[in-house]
Protein backbone atom coordinates (compact mmCIF):
# COMPACT_ATOMS: atom_id res chain seq x y z
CA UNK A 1 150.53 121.29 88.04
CA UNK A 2 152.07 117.96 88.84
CA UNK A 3 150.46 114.63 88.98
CA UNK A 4 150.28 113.97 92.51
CA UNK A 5 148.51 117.46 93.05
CA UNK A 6 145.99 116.41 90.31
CA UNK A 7 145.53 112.80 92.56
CA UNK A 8 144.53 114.57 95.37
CA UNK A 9 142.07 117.07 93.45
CA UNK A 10 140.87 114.59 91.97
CA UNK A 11 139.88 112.34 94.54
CA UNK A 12 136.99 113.64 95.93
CA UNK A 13 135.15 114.32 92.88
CA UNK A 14 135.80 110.05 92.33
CA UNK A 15 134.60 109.35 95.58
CA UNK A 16 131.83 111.86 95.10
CA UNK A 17 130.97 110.30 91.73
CA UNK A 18 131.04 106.76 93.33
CA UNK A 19 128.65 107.82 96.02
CA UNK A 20 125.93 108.89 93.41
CA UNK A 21 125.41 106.19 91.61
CA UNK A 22 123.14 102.69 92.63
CA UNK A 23 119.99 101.41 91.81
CA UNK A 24 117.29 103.81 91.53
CA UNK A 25 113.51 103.00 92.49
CA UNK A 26 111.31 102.29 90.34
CA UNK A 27 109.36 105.42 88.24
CA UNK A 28 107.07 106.85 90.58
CA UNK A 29 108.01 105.22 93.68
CA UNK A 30 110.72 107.58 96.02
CA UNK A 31 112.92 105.79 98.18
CA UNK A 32 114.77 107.09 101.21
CA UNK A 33 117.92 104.66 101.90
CA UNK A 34 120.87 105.26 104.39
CA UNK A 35 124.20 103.75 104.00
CA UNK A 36 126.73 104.13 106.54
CA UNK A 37 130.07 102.13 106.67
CA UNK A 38 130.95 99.63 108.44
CA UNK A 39 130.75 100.13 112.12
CA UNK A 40 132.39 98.25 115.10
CA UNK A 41 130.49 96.35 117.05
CA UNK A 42 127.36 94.90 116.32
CA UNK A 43 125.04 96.16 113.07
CA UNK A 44 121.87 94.97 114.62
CA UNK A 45 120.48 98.63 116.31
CA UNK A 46 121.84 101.05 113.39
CA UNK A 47 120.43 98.35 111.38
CA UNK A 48 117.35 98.15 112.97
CA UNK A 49 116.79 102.08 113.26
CA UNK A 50 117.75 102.34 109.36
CA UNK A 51 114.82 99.63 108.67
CA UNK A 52 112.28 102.11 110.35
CA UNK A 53 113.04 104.68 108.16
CA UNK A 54 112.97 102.68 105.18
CA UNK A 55 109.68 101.33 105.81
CA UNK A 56 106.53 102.78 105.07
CA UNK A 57 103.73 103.34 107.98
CA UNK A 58 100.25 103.41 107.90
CA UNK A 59 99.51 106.79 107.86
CA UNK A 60 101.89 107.18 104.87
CA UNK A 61 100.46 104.54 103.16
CA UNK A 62 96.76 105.39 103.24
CA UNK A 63 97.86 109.23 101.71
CA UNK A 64 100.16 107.55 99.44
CA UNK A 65 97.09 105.23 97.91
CA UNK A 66 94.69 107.64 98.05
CA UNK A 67 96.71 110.05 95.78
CA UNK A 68 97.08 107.28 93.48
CA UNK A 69 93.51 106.90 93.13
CA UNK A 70 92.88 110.72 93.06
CA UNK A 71 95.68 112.99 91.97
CA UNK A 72 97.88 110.28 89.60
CA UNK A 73 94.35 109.56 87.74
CA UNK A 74 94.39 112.59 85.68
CA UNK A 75 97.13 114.98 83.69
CA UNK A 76 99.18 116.77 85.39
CA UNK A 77 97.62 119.83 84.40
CA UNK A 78 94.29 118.33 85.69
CA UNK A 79 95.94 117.80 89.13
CA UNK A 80 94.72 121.50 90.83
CA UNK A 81 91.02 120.36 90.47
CA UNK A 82 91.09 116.83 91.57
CA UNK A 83 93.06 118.54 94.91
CA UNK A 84 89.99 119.28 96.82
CA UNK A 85 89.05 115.35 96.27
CA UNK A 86 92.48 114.48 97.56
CA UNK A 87 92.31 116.16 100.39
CA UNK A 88 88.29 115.59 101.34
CA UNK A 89 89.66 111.39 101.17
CA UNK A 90 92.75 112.44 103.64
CA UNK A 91 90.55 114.14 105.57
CA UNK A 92 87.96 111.42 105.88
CA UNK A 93 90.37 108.70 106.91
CA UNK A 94 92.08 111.47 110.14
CA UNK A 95 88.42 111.70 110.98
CA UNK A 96 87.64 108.05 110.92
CA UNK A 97 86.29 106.21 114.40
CA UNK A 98 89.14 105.90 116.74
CA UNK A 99 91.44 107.94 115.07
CA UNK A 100 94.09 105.83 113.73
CA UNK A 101 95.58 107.44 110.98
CA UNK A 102 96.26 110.49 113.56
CA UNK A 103 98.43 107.47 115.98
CA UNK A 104 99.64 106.25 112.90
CA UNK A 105 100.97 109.90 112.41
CA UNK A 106 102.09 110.83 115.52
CA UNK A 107 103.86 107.32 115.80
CA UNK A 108 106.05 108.71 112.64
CA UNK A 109 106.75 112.07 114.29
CA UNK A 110 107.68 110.19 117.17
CA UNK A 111 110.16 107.36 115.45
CA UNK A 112 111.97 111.03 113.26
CA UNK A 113 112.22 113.06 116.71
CA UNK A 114 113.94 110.21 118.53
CA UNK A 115 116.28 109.34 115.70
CA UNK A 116 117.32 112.87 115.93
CA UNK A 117 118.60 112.50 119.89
């Protein structure tokens, strides 16, 4: 095989390789980030919609800390008996006066299923 036919198979696998690495989040702690590149035009609504994404709402929050305080207390092979707890606490906070972790939730289905238009 010649070296300009080993250029060219070899280029994706670089620009595959280049695409994997970055910073990773901390240990514990997933993140979901976008990149994209550079667009025509103004940045500020694919920026904007990428932000929303990125952030963390409430309803995701509250189930986030309250398996920290349940599920991440004990071993992992612990974790299968501390589940009821988890969910009893998740359960508690959807049945909570005025329902807001169930707007909280509906407000993320909402923000995914427009995204998807």
């Amino acid at each position: 095989m010649d070296a300009p036919k080993i250029l060219l198979a070899a280029l994706p696998l670089g620009t595959l390789a280049g695409a994997c690495g970055g910073p990773r989040p901390p240990a514990g702690q997933d993140a979901l980030v976008f990149r994209h590149p550079k667009l025509f035009g103004d940045p500020q609504p694919l920026d904007a919609l990428v932000g929303a994404f990125e952030r963390a709402h409430a309803a995701t929050n509250k189930t986030v800390g309250i398996r920290a305080r349940t599920l991440e207390t004990v071993p992992a092979d612990k974790q299968d008996t501390m589940m009821p707890e988890f969910r009893k606490q998740v359960q508690a906070e959807y049945d909570a006066a005025g329902g807001p972790m169930w707007r909280a939730a509906a407000n993320e289905v909402r923000l995914v299923l427009s995204a998807k238009k």
